[in-house]
N, C-alpha and C. Protein backbone atom coordinates (compact mmCIF):
# COMPACT_ATOMS: atom_id res chain seq x y z
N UNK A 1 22.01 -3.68 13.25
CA UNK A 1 23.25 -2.93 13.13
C UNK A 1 24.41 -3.91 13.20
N UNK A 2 25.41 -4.23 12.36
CA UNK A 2 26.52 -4.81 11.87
C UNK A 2 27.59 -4.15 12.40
N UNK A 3 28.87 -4.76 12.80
CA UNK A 3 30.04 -4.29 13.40
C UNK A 3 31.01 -5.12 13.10
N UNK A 4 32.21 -4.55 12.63
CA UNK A 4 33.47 -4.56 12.56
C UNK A 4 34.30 -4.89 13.82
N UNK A 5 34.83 -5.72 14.48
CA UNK A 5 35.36 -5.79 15.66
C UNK A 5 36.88 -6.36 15.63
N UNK A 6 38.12 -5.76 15.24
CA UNK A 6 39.40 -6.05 15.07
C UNK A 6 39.71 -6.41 16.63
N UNK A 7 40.00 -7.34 16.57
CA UNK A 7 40.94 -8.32 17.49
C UNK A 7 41.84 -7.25 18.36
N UNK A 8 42.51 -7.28 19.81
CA UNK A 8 43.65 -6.49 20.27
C UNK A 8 44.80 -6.39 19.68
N UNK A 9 45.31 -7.70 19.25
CA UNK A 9 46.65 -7.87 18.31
C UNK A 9 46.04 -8.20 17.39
N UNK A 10 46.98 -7.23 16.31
CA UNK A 10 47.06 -7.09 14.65
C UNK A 10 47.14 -8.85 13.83
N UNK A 11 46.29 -9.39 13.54
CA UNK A 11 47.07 -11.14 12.75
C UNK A 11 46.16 -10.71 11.78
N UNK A 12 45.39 -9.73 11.67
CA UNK A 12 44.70 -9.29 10.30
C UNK A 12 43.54 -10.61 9.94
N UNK A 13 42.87 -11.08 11.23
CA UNK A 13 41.74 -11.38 11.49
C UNK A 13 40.53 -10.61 11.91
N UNK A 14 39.46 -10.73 11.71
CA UNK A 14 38.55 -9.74 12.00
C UNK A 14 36.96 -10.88 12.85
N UNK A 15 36.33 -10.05 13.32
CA UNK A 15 35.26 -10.97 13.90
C UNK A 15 34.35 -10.32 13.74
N UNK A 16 33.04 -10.89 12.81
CA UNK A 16 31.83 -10.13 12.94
C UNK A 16 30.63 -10.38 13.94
N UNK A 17 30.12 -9.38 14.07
CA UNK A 17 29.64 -9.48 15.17
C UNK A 17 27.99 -8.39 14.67
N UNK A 18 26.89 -9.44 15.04
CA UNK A 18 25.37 -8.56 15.14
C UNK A 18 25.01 -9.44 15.97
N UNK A 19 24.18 -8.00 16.28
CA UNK A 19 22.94 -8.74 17.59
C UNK A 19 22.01 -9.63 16.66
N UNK A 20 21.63 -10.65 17.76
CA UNK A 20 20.63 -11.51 17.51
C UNK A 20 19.39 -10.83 16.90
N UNK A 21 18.91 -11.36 15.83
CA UNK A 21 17.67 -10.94 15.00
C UNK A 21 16.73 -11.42 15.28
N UNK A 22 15.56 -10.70 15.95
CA UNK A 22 14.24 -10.93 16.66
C UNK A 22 13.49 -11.89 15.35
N UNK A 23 12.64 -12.71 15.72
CA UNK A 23 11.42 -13.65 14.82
C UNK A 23 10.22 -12.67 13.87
N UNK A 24 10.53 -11.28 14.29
CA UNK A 24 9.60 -10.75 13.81
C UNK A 24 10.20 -10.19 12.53
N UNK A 25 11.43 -9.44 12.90
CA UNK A 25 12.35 -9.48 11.65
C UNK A 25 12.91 -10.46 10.58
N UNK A 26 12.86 -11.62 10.78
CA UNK A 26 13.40 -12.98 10.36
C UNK A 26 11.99 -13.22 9.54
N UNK A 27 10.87 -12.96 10.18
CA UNK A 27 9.36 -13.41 9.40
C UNK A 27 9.40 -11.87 8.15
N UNK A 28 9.54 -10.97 8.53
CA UNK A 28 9.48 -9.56 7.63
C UNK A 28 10.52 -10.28 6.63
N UNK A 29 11.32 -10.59 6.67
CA UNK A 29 12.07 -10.34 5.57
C UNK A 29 12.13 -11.85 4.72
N UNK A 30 11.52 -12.79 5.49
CA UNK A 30 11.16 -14.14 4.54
C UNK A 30 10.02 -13.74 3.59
N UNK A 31 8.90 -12.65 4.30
CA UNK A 31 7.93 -12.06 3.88
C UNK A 31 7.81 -11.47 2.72
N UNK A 32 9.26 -10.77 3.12
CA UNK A 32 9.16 -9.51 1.61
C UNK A 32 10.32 -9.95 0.20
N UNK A 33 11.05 -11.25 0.81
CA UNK A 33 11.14 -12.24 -0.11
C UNK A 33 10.74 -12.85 -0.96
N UNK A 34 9.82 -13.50 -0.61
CA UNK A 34 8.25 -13.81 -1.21
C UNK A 34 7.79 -13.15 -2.52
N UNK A 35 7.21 -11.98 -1.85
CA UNK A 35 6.79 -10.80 -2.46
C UNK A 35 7.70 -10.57 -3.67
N UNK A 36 8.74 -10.19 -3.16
CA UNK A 36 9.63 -10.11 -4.59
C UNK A 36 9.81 -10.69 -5.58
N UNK A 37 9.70 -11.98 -5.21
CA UNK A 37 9.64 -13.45 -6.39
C UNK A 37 8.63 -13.13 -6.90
N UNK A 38 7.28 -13.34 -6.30
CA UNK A 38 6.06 -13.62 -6.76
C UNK A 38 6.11 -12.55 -7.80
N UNK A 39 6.32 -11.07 -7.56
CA UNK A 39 6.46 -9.94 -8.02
C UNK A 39 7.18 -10.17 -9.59
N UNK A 40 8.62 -10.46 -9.55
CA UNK A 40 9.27 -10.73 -10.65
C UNK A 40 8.58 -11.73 -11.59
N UNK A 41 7.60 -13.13 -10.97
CA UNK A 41 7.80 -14.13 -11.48
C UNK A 41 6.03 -13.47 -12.22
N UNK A 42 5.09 -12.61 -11.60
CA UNK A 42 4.44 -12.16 -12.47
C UNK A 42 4.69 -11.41 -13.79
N UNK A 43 6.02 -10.45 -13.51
CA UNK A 43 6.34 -9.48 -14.52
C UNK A 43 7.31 -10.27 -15.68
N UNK A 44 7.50 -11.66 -15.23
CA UNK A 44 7.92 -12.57 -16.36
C UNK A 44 9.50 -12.59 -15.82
N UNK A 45 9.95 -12.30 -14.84
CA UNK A 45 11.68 -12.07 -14.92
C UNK A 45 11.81 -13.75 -14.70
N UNK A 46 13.07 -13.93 -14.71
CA UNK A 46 13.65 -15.43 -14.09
C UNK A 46 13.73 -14.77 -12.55
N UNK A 47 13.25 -15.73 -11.59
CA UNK A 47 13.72 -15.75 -10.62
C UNK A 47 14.55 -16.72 -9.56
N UNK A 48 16.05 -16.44 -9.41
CA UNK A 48 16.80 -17.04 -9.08
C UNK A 48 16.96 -16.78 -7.18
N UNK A 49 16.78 -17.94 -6.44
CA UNK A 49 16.78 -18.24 -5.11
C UNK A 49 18.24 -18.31 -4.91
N UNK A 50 19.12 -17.47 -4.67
CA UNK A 50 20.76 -17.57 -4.57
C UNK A 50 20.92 -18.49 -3.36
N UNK A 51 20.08 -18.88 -1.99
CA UNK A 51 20.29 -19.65 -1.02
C UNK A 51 20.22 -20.46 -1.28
N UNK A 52 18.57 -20.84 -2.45
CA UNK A 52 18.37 -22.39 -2.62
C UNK A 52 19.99 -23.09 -3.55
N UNK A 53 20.10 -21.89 -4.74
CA UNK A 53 21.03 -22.71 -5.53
C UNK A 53 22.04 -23.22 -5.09
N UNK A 54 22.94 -22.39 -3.74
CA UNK A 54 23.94 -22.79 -3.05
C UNK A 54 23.66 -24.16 -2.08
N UNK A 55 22.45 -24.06 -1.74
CA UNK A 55 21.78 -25.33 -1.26
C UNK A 55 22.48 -26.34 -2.16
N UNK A 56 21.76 -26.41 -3.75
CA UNK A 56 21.29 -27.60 -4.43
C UNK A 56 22.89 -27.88 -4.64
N UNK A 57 23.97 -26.69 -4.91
CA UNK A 57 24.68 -26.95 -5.19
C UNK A 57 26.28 -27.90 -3.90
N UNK A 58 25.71 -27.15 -2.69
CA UNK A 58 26.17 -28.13 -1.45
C UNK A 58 25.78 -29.86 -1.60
N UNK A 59 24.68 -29.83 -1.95
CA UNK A 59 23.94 -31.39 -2.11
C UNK A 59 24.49 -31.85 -3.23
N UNK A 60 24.87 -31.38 -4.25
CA UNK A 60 25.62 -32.36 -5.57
C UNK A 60 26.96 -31.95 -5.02
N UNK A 61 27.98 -31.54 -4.36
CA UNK A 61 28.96 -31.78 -3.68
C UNK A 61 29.20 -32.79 -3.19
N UNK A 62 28.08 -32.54 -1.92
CA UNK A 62 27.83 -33.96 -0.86
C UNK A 62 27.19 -35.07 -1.66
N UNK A 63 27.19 -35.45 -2.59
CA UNK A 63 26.63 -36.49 -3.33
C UNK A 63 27.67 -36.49 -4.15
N UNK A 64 28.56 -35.79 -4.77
CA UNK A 64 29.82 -36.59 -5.45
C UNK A 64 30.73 -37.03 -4.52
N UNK A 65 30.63 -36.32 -3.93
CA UNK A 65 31.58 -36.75 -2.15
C UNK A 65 31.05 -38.19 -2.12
N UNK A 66 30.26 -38.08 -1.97
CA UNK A 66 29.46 -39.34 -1.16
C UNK A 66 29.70 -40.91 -2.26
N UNK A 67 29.71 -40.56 -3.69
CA UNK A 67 29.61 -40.95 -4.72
C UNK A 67 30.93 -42.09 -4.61
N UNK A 68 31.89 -41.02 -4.72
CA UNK A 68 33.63 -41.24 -4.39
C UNK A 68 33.76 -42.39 -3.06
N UNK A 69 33.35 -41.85 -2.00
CA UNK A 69 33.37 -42.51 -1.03
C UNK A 69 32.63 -44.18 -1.29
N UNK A 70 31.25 -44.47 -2.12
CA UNK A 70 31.02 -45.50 -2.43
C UNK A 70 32.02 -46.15 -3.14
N UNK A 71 32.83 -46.01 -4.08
CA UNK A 71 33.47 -46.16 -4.97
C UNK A 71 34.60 -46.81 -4.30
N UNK A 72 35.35 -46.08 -3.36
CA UNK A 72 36.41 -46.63 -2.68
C UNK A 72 36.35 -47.87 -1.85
N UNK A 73 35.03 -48.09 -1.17
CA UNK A 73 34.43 -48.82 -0.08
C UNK A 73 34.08 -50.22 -1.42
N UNK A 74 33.73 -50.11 -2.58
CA UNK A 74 33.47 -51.21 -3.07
C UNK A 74 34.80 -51.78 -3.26
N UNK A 75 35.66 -50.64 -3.84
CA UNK A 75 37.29 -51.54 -4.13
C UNK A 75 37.44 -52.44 -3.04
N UNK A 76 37.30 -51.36 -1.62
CA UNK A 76 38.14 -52.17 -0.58
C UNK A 76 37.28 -53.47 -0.36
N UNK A 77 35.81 -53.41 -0.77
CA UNK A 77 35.02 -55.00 -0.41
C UNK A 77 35.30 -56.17 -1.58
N UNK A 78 35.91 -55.60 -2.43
CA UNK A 78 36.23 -56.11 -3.34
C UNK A 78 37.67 -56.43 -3.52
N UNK A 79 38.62 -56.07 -2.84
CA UNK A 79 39.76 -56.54 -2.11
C UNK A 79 39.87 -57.40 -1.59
N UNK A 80 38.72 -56.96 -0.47
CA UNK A 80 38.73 -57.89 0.91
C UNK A 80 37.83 -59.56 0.19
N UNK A 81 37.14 -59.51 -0.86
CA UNK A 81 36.33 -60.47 -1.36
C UNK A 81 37.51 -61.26 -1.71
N UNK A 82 38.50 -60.94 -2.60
CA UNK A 82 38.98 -61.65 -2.94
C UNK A 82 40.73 -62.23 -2.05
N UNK A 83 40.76 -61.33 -1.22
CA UNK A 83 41.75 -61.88 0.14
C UNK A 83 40.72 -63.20 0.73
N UNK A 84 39.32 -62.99 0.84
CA UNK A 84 38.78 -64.24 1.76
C UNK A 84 38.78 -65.50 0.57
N UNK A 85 38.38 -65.23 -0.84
CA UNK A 85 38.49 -66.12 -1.51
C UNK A 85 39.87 -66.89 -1.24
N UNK A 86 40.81 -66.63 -1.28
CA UNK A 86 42.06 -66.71 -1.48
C UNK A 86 42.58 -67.61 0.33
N UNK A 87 41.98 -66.70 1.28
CA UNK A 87 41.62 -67.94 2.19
C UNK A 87 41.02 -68.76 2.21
N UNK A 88 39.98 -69.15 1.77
CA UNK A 88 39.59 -70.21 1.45
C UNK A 88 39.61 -71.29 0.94
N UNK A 89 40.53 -70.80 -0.44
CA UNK A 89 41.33 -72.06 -1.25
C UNK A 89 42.27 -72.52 -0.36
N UNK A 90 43.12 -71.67 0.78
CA UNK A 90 44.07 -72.42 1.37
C UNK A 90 43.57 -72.81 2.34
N UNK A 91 42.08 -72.98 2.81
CA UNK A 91 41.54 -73.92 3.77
C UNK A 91 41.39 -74.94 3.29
N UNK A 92 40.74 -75.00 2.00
CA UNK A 92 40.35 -76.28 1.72
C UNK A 92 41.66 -77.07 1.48
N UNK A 93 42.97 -76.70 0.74
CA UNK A 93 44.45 -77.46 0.64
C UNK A 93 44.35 -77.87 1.92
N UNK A 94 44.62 -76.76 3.14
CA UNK A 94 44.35 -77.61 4.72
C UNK A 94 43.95 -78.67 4.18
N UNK A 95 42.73 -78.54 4.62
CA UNK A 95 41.63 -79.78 4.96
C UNK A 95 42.07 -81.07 4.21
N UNK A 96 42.66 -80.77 2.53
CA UNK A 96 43.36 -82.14 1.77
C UNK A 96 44.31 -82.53 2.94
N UNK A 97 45.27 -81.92 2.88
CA UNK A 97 46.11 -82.41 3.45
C UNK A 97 45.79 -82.91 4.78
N UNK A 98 45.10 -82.58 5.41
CA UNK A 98 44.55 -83.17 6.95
C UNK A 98 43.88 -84.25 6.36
N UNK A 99 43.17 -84.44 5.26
CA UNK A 99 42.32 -85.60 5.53
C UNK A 99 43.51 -86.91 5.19
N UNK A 100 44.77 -86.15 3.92
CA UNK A 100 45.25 -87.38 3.39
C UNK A 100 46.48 -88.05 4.62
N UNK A 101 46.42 -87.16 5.93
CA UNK A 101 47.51 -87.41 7.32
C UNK A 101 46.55 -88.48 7.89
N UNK A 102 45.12 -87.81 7.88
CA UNK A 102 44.76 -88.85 8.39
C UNK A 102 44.02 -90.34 7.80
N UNK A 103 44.22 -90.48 6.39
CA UNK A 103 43.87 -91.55 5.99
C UNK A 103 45.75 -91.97 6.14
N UNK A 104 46.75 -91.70 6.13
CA UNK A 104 48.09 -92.20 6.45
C UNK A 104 48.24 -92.52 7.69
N UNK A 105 47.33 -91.85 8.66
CA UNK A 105 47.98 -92.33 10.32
C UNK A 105 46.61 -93.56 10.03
N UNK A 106 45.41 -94.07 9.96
CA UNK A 106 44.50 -95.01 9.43
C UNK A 106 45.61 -96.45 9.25
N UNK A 107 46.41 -96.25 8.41
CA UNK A 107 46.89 -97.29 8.14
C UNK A 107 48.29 -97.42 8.82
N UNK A 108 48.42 -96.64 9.40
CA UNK A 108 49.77 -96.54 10.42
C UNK A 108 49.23 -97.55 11.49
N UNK A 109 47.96 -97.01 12.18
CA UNK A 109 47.37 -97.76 13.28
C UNK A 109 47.18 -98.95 12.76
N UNK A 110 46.42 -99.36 11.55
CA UNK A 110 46.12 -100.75 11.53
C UNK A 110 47.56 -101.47 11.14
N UNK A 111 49.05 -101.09 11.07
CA UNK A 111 50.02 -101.62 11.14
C UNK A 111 50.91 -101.60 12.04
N UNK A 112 50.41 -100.96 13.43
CA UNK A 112 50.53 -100.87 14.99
C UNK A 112 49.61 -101.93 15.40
N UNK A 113 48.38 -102.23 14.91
CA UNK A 113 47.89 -103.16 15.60
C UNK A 113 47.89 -104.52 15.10
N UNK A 114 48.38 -104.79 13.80
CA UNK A 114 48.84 -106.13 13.59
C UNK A 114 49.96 -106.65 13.93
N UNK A 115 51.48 -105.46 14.24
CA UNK A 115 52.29 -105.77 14.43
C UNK A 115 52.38 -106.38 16.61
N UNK A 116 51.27 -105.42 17.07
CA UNK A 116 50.89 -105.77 18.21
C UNK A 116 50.71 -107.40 18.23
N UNK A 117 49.55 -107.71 17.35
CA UNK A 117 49.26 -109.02 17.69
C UNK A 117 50.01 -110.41 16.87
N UNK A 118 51.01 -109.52 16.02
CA UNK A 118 52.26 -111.07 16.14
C UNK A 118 53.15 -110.68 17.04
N UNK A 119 53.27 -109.85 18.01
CA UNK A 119 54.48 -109.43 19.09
C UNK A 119 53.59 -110.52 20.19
N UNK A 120 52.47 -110.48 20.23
CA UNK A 120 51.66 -111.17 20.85
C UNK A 120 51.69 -112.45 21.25
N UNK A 121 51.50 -113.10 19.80
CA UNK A 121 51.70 -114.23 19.36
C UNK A 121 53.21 -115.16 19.85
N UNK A 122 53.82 -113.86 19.40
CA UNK A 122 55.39 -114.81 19.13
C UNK A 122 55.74 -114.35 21.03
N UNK A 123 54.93 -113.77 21.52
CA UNK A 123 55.66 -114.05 22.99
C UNK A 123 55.14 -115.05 23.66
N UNK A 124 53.39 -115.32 23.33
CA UNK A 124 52.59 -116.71 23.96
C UNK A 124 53.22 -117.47 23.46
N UNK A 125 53.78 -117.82 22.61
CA UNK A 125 54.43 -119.15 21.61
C UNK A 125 55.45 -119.39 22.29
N UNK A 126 55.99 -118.18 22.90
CA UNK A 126 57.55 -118.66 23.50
C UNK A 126 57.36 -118.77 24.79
N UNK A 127 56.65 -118.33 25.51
CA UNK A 127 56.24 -118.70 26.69
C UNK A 127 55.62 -120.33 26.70
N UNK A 128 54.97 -120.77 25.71
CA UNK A 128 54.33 -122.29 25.69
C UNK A 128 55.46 -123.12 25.65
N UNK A 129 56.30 -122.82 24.57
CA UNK A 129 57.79 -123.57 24.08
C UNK A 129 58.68 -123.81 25.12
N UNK A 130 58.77 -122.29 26.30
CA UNK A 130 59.68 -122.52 27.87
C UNK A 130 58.66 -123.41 28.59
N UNK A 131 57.65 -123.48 28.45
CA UNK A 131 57.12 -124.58 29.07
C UNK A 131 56.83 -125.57 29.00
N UNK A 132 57.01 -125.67 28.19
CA UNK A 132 56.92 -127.30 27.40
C UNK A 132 58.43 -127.71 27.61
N UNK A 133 59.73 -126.72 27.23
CA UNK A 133 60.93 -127.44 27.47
C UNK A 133 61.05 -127.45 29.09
N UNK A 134 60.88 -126.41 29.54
CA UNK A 134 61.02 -126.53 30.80
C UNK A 134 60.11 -127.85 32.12
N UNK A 135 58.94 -128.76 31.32
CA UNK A 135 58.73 -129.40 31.68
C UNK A 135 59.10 -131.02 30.84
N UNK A 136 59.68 -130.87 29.78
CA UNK A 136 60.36 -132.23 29.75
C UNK A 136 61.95 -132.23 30.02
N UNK A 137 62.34 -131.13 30.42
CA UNK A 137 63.44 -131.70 31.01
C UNK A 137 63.70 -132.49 31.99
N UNK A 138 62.90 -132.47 32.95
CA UNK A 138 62.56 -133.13 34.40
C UNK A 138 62.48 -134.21 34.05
């Protein structure tokens, strides 16, 4: 038994409402379902499953849905593919440029360390020279 149950206040919503349907009723009427098909599908009719079709037809929904959704997800990996490409070329410029700082500081140092050892030079030299004048003056 089925019922009509209008809400206290009027918003011209309605709520349906049946009692829970026992397993024995639920089996009767999958039962005489059956029957009916089999019935039609002997006497030659088409027989159309209105649950299944709404089924098949939910599932090619959810599969163009789903379809769409692949579609978008490749753009965006395919976005994102070519944002990392695009980092990458400017790693490797990095890396030129780091390597060509440091083949420039390379020869910076080896012109820190030659200039070291005539600063070297020219101070032992002048230290020998004060000593040498400083002992023939005497």
């Amino acid at each position: 038994m089925s019922l009509w149950l209008q809400l206290e206040e009027d918003y011209g919503f309605f709520e349906w409402l049946d009692p829970p349907t026992s397993k024995w009723i639920k089996d009767l009427l999958l039962d005489l379902k059956d029957t009916v098909f089999r019935l039609k599908r002997e006497m030659g009719e088409a027989v159309v499953d209105e649950a299944r079709e709404r089924h098949f037809e939910e599932v090619e929904l959810i599969n163009q849905c789903l379809q769409r959704q692949l579609l978008n997800m490749d753009a965006q990996l395919e976005a994102k593919d070519k944002e990392l490409v695009k980092k990458e070329e400017e790693l490797e410029a990095m890396q030129k440029q780091l390597d060509a700082l440091e083949v420039k500081m390379k020869g910076m140092k080896s012109n820190v360390s030659s200039s070291c050892c005539v600063i070297m030079f020219v101070f032992v030299l002048g230290l020998l020279v004060a000593i040498v004048m400083n002992g023939s003056s005497k």
